[in-house]
PDB file of N, CA and C in Angstrom:
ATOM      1  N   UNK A   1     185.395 178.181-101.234  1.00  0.00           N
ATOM      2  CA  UNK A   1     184.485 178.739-102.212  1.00  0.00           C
ATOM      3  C   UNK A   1     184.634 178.064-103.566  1.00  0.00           C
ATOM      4  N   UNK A   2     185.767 176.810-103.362  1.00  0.00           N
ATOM      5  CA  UNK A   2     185.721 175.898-105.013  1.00  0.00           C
ATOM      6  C   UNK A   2     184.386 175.755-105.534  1.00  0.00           C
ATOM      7  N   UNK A   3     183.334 175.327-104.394  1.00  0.00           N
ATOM      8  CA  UNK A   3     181.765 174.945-105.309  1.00  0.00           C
ATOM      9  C   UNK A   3     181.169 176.001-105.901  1.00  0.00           C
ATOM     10  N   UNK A   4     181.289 177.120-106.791  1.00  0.00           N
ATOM     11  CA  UNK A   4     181.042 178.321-107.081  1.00  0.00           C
ATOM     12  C   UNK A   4     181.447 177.173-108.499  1.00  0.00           C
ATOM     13  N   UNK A   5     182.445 176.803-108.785  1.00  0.00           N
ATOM     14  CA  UNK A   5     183.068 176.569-110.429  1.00  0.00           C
ATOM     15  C   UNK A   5     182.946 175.438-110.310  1.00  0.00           C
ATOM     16  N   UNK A   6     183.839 175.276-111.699  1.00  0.00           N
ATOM     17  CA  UNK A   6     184.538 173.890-111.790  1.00  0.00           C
ATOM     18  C   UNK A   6     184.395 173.797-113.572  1.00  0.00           C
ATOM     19  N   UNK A   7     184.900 172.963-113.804  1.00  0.00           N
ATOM     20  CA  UNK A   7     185.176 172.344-115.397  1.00  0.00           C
ATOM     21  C   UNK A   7     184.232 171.694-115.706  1.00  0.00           C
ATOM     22  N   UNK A   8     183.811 172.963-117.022  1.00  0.00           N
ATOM     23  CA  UNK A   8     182.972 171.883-118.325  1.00  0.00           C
ATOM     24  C   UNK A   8     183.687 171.989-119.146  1.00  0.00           C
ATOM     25  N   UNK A   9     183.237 170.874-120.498  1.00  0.00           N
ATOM     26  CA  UNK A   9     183.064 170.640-121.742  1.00  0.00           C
ATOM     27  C   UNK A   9     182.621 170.609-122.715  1.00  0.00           C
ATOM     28  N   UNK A  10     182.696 170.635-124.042  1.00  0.00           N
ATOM     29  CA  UNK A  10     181.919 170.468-125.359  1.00  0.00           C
ATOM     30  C   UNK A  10     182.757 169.828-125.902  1.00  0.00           C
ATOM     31  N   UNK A  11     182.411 168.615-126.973  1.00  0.00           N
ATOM     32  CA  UNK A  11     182.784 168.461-128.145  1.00  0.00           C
ATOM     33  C   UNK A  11     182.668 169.279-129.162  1.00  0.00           C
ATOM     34  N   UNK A  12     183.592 169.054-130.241  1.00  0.00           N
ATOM     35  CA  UNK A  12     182.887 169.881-131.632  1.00  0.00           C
ATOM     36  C   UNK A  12     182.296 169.216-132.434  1.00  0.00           C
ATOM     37  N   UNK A  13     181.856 168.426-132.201  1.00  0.00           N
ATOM     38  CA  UNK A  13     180.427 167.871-133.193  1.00  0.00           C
ATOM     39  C   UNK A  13     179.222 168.213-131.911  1.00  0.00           C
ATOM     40  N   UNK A  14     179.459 168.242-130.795  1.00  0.00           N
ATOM     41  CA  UNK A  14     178.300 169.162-130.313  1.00  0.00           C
ATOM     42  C   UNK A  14     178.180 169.873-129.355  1.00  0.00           C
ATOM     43  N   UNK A  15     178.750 171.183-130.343  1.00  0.00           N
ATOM     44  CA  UNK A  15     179.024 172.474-129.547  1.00  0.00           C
ATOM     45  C   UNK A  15     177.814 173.226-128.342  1.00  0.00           C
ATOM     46  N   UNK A  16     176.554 172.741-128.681  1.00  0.00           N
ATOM     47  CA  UNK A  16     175.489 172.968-128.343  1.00  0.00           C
ATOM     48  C   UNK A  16     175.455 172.277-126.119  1.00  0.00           C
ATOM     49  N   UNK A  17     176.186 171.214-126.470  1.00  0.00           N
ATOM     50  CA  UNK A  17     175.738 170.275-125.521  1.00  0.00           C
ATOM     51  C   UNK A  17     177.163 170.296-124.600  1.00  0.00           C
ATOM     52  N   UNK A  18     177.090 170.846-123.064  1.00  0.00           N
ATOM     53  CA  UNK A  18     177.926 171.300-122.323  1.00  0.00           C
ATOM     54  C   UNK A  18     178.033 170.606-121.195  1.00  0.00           C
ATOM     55  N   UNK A  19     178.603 170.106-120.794  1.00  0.00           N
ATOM     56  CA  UNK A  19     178.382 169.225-119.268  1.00  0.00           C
ATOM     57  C   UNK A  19     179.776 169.497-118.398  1.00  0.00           C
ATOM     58  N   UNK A  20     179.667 169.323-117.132  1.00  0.00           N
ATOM     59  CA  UNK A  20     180.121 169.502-116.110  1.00  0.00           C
ATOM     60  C   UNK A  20     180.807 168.331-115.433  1.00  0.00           C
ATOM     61  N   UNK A  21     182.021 168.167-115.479  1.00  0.00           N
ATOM     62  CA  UNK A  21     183.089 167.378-114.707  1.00  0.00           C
ATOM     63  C   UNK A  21     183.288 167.752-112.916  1.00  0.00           C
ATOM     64  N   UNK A  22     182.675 166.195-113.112  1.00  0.00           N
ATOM     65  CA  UNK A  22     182.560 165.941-111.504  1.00  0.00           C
ATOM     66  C   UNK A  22     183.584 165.795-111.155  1.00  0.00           C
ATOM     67  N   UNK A  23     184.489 166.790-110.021  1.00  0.00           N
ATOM     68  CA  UNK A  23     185.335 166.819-109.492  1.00  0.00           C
ATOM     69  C   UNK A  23     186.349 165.732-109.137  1.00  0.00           C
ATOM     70  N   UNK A  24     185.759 164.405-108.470  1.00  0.00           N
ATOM     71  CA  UNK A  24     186.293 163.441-107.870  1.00  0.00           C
ATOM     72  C   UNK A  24     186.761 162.229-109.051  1.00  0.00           C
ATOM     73  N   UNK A  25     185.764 162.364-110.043  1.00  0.00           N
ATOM     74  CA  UNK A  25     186.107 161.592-111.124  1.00  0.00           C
ATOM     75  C   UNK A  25     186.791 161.838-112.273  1.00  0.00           C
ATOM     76  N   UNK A  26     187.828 160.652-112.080  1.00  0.00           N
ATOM     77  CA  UNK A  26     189.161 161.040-113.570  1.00  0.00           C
ATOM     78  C   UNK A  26     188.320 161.223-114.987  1.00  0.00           C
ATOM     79  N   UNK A  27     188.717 162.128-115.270  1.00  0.00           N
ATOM     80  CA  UNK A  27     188.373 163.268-116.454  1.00  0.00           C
ATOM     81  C   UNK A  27     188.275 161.875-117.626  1.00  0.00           C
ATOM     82  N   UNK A  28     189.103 160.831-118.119  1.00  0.00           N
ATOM     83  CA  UNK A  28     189.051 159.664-118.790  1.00  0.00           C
ATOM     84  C   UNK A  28     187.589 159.376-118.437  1.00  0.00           C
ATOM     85  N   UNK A  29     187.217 158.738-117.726  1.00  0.00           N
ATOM     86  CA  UNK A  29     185.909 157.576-117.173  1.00  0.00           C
ATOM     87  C   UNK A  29     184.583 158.890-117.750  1.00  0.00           C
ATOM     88  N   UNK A  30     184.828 160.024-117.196  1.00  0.00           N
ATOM     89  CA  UNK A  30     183.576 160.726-117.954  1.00  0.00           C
ATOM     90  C   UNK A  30     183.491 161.422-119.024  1.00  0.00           C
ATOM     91  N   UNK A  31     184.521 161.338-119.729  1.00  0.00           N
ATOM     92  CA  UNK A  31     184.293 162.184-121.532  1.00  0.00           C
ATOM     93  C   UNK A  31     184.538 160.806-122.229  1.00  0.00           C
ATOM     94  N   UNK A  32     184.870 159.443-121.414  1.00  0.00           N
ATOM     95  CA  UNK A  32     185.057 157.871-123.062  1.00  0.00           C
ATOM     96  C   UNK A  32     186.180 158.107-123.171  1.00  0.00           C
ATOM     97  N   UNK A  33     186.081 157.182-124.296  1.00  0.00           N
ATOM     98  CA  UNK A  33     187.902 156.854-125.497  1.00  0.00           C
ATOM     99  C   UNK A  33     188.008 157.716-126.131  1.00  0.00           C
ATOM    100  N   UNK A  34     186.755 158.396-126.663  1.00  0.00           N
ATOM    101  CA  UNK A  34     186.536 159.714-127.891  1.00  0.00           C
ATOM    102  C   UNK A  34     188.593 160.833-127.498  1.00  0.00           C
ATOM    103  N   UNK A  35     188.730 160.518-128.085  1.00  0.00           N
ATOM    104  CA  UNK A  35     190.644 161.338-128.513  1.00  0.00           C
ATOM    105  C   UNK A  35     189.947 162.610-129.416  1.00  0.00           C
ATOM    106  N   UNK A  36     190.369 163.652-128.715  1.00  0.00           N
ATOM    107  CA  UNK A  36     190.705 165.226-129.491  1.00  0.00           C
ATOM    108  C   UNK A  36     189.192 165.378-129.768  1.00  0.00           C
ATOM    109  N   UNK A  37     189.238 167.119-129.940  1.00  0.00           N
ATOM    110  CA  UNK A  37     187.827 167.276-130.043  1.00  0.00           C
ATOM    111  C   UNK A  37     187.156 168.318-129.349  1.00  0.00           C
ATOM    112  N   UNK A  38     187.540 168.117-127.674  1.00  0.00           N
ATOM    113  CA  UNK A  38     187.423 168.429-126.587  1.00  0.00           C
ATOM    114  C   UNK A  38     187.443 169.849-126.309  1.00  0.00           C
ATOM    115  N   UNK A  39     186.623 170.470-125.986  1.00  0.00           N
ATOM    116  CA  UNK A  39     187.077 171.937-125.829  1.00  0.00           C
ATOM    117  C   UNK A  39     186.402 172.103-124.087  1.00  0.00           C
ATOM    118  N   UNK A  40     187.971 172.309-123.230  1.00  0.00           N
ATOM    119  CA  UNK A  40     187.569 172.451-121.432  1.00  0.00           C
ATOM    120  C   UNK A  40     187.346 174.103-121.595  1.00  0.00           C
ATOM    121  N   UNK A  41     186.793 174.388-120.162  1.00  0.00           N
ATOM    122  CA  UNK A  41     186.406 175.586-119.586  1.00  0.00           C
ATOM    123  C   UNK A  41     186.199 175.865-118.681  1.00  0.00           C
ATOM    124  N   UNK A  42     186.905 176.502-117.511  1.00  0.00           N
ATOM    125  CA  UNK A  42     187.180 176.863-116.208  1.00  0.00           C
ATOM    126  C   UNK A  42     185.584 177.989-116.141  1.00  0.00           C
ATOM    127  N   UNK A  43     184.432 177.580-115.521  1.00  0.00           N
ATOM    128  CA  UNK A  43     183.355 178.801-115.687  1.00  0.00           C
ATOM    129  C   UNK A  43     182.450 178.693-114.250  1.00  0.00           C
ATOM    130  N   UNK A  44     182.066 179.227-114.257  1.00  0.00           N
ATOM    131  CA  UNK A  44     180.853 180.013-112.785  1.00  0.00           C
ATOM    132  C   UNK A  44     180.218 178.482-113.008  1.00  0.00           C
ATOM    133  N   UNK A  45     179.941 177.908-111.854  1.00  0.00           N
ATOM    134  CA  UNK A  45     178.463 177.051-112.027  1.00  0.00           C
ATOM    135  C   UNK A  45     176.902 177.640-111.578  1.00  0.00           C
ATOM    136  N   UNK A  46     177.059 178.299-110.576  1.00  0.00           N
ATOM    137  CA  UNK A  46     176.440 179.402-109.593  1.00  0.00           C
ATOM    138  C   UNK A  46     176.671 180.686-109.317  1.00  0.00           C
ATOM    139  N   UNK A  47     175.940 181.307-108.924  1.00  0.00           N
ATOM    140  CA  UNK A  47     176.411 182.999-108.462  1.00  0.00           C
ATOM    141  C   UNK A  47     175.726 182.798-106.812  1.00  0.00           C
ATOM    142  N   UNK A  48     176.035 183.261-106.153  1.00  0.00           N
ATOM    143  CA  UNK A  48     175.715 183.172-104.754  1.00  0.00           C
ATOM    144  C   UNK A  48     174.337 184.668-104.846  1.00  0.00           C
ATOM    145  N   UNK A  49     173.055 184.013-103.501  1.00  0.00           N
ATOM    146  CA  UNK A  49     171.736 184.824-104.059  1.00  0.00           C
ATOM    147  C   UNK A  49     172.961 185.900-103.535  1.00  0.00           C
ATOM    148  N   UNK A  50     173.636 186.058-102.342  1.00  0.00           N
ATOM    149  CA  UNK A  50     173.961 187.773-101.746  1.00  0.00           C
ATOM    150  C   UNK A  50     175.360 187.490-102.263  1.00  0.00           C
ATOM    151  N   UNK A  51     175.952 188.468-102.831  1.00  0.00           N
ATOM    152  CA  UNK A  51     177.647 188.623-103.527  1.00  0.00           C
ATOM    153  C   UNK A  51     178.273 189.053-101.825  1.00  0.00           C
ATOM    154  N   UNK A  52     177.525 188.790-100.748  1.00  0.00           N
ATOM    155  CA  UNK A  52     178.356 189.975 -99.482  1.00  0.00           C
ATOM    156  C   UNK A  52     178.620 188.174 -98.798  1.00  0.00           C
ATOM    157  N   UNK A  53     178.330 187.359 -99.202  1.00  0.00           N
ATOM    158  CA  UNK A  53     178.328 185.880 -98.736  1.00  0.00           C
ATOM    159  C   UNK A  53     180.072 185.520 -99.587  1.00  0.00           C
ATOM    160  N   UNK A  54     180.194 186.390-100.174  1.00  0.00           N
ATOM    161  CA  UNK A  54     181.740 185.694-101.022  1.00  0.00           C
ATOM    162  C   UNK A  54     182.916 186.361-100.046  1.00  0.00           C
ATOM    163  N   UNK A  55     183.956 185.173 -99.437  1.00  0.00           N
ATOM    164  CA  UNK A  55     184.853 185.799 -98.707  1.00  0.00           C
ATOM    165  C   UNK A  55     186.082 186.358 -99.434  1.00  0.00           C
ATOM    166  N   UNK A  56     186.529 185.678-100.163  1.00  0.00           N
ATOM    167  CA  UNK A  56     187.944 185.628-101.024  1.00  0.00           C
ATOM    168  C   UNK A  56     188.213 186.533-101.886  1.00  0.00           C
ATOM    169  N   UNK A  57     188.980 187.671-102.271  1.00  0.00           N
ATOM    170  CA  UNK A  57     188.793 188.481-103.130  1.00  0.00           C
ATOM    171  C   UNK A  57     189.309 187.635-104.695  1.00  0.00           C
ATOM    172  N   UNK A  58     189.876 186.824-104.547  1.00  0.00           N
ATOM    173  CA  UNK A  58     190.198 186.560-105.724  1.00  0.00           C
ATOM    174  C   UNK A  58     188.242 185.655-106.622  1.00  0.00           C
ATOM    175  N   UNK A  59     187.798 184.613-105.825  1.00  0.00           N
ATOM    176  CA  UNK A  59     186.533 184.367-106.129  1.00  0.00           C
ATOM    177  C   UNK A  59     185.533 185.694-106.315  1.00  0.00           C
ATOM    178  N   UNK A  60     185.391 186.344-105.562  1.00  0.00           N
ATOM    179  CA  UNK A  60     184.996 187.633-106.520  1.00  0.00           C
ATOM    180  C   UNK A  60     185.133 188.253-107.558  1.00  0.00           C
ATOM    181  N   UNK A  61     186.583 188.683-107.724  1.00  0.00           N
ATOM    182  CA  UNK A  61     187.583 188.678-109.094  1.00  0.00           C
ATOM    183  C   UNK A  61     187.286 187.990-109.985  1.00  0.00           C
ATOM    184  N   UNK A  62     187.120 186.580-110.245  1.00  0.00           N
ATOM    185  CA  UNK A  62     186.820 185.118-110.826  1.00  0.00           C
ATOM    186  C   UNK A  62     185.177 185.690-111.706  1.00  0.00           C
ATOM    187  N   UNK A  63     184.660 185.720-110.632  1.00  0.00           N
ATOM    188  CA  UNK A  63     183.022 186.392-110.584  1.00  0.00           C
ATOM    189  C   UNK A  63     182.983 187.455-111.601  1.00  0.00           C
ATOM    190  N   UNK A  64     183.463 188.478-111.280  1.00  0.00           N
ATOM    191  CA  UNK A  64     183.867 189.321-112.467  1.00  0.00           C
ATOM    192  C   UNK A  64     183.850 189.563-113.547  1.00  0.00           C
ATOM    193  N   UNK A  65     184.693 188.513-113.519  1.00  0.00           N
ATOM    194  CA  UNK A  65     185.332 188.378-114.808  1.00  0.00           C
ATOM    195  C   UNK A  65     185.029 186.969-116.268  1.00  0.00           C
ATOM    196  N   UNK A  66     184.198 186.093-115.039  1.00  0.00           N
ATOM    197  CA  UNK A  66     182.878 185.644-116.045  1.00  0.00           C
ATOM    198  C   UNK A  66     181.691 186.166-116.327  1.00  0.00           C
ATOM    199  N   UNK A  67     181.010 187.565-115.218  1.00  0.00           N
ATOM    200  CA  UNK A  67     179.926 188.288-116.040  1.00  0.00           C
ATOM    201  C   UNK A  67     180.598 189.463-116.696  1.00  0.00           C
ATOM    202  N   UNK A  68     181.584 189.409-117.124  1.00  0.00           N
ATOM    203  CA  UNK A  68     182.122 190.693-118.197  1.00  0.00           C
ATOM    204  C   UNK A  68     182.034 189.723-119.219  1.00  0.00           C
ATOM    205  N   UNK A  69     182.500 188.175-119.384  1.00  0.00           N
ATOM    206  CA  UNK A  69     182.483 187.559-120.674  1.00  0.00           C
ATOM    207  C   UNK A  69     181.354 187.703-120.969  1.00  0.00           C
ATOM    208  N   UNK A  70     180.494 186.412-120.206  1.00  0.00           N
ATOM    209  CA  UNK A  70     179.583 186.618-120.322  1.00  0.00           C
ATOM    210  C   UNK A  70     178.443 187.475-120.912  1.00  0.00           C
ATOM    211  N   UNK A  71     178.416 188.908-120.350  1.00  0.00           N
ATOM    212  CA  UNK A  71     177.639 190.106-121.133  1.00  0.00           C
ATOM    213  C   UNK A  71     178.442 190.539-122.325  1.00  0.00           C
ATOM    214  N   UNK A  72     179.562 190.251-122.409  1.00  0.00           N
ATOM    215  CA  UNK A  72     180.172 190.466-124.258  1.00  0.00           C
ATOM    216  C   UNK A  72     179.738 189.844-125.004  1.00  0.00           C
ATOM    217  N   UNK A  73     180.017 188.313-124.463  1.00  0.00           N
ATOM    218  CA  UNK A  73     179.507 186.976-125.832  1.00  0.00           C
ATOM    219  C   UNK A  73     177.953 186.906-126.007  1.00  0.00           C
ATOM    220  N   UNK A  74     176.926 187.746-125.086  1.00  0.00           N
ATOM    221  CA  UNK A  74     175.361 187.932-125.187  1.00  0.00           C
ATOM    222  C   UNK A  74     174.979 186.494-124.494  1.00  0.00           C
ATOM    223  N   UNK A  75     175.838 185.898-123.271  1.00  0.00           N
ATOM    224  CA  UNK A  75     175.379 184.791-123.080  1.00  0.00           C
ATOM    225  C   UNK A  75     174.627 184.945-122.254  1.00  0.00           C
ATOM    226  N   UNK A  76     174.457 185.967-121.590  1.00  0.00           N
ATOM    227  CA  UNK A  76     173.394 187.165-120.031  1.00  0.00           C
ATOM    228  C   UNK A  76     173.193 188.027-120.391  1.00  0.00           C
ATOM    229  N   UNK A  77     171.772 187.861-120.430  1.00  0.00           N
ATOM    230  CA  UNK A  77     171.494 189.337-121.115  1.00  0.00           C
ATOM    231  C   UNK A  77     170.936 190.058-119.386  1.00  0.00           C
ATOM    232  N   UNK A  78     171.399 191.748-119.708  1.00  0.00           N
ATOM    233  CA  UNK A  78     170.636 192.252-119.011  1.00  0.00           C
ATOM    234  C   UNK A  78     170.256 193.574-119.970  1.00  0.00           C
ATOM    235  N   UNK A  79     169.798 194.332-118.763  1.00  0.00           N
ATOM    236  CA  UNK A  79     169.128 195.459-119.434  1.00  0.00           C
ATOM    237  C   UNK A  79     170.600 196.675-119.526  1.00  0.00           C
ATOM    238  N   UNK A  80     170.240 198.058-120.496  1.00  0.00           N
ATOM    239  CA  UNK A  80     171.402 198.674-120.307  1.00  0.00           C
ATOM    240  C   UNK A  80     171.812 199.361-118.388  1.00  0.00           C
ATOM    241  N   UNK A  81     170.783 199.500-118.343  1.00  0.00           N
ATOM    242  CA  UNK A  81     170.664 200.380-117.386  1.00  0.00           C
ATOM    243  C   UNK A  81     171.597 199.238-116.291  1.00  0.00           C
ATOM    244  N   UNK A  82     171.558 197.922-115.934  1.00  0.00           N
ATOM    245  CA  UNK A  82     171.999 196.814-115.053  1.00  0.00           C
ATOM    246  C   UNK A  82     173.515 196.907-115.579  1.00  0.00           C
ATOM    247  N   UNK A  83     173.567 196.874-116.818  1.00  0.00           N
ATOM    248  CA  UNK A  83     175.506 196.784-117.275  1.00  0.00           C
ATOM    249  C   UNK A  83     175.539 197.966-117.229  1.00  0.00           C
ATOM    250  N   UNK A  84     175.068 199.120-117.213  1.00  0.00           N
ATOM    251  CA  UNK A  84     175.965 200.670-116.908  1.00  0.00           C
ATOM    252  C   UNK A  84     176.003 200.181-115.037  1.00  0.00           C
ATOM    253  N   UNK A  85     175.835 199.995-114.320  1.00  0.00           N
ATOM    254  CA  UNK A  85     175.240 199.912-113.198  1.00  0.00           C
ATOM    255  C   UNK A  85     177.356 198.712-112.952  1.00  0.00           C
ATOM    256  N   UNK A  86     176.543 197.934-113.967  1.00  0.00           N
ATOM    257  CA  UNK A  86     177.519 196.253-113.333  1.00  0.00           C
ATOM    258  C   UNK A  86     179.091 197.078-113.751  1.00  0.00           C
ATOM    259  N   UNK A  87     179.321 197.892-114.866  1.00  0.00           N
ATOM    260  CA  UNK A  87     180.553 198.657-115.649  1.00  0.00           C
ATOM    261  C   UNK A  87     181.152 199.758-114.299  1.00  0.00           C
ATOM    262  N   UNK A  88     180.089 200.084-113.534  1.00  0.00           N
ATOM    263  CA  UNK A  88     180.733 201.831-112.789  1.00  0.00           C
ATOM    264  C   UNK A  88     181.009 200.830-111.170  1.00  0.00           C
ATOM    265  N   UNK A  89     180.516 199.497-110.823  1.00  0.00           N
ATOM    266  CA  UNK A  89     180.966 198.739-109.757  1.00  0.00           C
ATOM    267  C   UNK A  89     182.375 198.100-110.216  1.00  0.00           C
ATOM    268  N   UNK A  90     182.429 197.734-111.499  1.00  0.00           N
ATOM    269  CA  UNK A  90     183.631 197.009-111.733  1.00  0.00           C
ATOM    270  C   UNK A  90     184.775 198.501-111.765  1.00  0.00           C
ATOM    271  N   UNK A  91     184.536 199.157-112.513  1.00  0.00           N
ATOM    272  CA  UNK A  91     184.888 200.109-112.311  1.00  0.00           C
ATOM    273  C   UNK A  91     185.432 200.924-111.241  1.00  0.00           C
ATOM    274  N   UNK A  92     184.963 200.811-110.177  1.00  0.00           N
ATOM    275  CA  UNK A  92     185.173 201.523-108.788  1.00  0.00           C
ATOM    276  C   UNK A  92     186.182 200.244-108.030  1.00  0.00           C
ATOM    277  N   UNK A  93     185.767 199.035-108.533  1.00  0.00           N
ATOM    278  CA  UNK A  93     186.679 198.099-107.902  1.00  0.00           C
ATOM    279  C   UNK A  93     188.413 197.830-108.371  1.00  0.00           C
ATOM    280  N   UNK A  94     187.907 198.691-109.663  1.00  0.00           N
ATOM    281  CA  UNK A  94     189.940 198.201-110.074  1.00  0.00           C
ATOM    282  C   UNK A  94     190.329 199.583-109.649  1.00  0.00           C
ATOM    283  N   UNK A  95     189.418 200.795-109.477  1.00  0.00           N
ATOM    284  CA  UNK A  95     190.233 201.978-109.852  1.00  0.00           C
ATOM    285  C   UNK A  95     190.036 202.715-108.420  1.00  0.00           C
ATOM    286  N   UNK A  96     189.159 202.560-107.635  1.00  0.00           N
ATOM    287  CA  UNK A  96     188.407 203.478-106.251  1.00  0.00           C
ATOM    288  C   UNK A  96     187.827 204.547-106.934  1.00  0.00           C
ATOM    289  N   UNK A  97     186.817 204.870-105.345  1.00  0.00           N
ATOM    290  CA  UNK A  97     186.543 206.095-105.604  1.00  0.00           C
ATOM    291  C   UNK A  97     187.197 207.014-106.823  1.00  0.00           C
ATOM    292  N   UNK A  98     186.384 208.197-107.413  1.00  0.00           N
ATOM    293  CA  UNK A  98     186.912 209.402-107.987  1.00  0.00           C
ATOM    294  C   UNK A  98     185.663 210.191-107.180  1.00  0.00           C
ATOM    295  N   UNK A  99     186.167 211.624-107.238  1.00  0.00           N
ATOM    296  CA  UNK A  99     185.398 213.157-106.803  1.00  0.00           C
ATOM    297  C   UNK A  99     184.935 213.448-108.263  1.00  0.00           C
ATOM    298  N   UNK A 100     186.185 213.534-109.206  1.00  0.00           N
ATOM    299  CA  UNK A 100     185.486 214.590-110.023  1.00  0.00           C
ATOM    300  C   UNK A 100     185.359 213.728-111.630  1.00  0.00           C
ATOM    301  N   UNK A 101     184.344 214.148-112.384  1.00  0.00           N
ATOM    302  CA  UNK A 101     183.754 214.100-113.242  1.00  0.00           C
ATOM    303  C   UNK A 101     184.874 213.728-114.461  1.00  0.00           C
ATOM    304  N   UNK A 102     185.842 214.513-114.576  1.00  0.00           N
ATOM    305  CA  UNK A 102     187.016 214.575-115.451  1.00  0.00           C
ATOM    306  C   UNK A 102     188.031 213.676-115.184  1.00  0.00           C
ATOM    307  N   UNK A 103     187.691 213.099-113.999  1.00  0.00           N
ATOM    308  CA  UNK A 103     188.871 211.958-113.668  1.00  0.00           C
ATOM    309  C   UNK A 103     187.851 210.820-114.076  1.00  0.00           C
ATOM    310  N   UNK A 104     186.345 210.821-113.819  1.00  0.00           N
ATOM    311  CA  UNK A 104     186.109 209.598-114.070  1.00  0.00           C
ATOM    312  C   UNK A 104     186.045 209.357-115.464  1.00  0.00           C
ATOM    313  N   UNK A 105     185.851 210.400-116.383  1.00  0.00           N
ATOM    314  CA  UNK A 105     185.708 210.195-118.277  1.00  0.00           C
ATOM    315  C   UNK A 105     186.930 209.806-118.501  1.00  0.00           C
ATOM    316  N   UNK A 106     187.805 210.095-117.939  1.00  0.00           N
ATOM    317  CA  UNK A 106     189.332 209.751-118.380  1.00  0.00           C
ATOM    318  C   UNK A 106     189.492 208.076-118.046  1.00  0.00           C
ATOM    319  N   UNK A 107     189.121 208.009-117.130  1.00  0.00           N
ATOM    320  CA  UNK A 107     188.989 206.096-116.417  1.00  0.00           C
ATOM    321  C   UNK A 107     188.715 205.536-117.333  1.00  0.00           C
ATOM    322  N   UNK A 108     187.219 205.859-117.523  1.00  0.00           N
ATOM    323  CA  UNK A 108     186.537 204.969-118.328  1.00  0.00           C
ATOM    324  C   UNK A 108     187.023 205.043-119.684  1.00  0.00           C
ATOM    325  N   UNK A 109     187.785 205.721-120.372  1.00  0.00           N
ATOM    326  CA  UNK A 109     188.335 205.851-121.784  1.00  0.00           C
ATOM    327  C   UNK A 109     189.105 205.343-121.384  1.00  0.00           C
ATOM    328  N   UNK A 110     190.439 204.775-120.926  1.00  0.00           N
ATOM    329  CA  UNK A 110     191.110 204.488-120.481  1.00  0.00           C
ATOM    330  C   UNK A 110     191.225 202.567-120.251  1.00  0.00           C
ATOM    331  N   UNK A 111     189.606 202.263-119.386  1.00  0.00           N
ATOM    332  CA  UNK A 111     189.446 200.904-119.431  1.00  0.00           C
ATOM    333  C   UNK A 111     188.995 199.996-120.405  1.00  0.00           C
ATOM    334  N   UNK A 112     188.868 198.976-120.195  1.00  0.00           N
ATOM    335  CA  UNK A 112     188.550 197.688-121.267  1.00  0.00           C
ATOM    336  C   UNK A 112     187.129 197.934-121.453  1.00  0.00           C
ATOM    337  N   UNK A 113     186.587 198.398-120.412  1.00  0.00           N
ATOM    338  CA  UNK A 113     184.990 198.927-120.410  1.00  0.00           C
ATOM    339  C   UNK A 113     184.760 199.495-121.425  1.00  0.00           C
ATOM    340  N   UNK A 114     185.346 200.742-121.113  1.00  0.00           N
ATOM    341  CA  UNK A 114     184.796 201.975-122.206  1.00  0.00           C
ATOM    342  C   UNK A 114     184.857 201.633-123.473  1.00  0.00           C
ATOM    343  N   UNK A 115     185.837 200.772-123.864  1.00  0.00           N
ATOM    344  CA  UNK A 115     186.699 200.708-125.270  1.00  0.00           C
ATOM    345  C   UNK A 115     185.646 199.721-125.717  1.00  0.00           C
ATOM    346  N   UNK A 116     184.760 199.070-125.108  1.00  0.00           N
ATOM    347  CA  UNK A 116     183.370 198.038-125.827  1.00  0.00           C
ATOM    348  C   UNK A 116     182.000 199.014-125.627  1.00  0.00           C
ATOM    349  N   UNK A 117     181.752 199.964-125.429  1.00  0.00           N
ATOM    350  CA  UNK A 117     180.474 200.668-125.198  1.00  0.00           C
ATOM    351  C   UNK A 117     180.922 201.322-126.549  1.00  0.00           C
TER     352      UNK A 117
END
């Protein structure tokens, strides 16, 4: 499930402009001579169309945890109703099931979730 990611880049003279390091090729031959500057980033390249197609729990995990950045830094937008929705799945995945009402207000005060709503 490696083809899901992989490493990009930006310079800081142009933060704007992001490209993607081709796996097979030494990291030298495709960023130049250009020394310092460089800012890498381990990120999603793709999302798979069905999430039930991902075997690995940790690539799921991975998944995760770039659309939680993601919807913080406003780089995906969705609607509220999709992040209350995407918050009570992530939610159910670190914590399981709850029955009652008072266990789940306590969760969610409790998680990294709640503490950004």
């Amino acid at each position: 499930e490696k083809d899901y990611f992989g490493l990009c880049y930006s310079h800081s003279k142009q933060q704007d402009l992001t490209c993607w390091l081709q796996s097979k090729k030494p990291i030298h031959k495709q960023i130049g001579t250009t020394t310092g500057g460089y800012q890498f980033r381990f990120r999603v390249k793709f999302y798979p169309p069905d999430p039930n197609q991902v075997q690995r729990e940790m690539t799921r995990y991975s998944f995760v945890c770039q659309l939680k950045k993601d919807i913080a830094d406003d780089k995906l937008a969705c609607s509220v109703n999709t992040e209350c929705m995407l918050a009570a799945y992530a939610l159910q995945a670190e914590m399981g099931r709850f029955d009652s009402e008072d266990t789940m207000r306590r969760a969610i005060s409790h998680s990294a979730l709640g503490s950004s709503t």
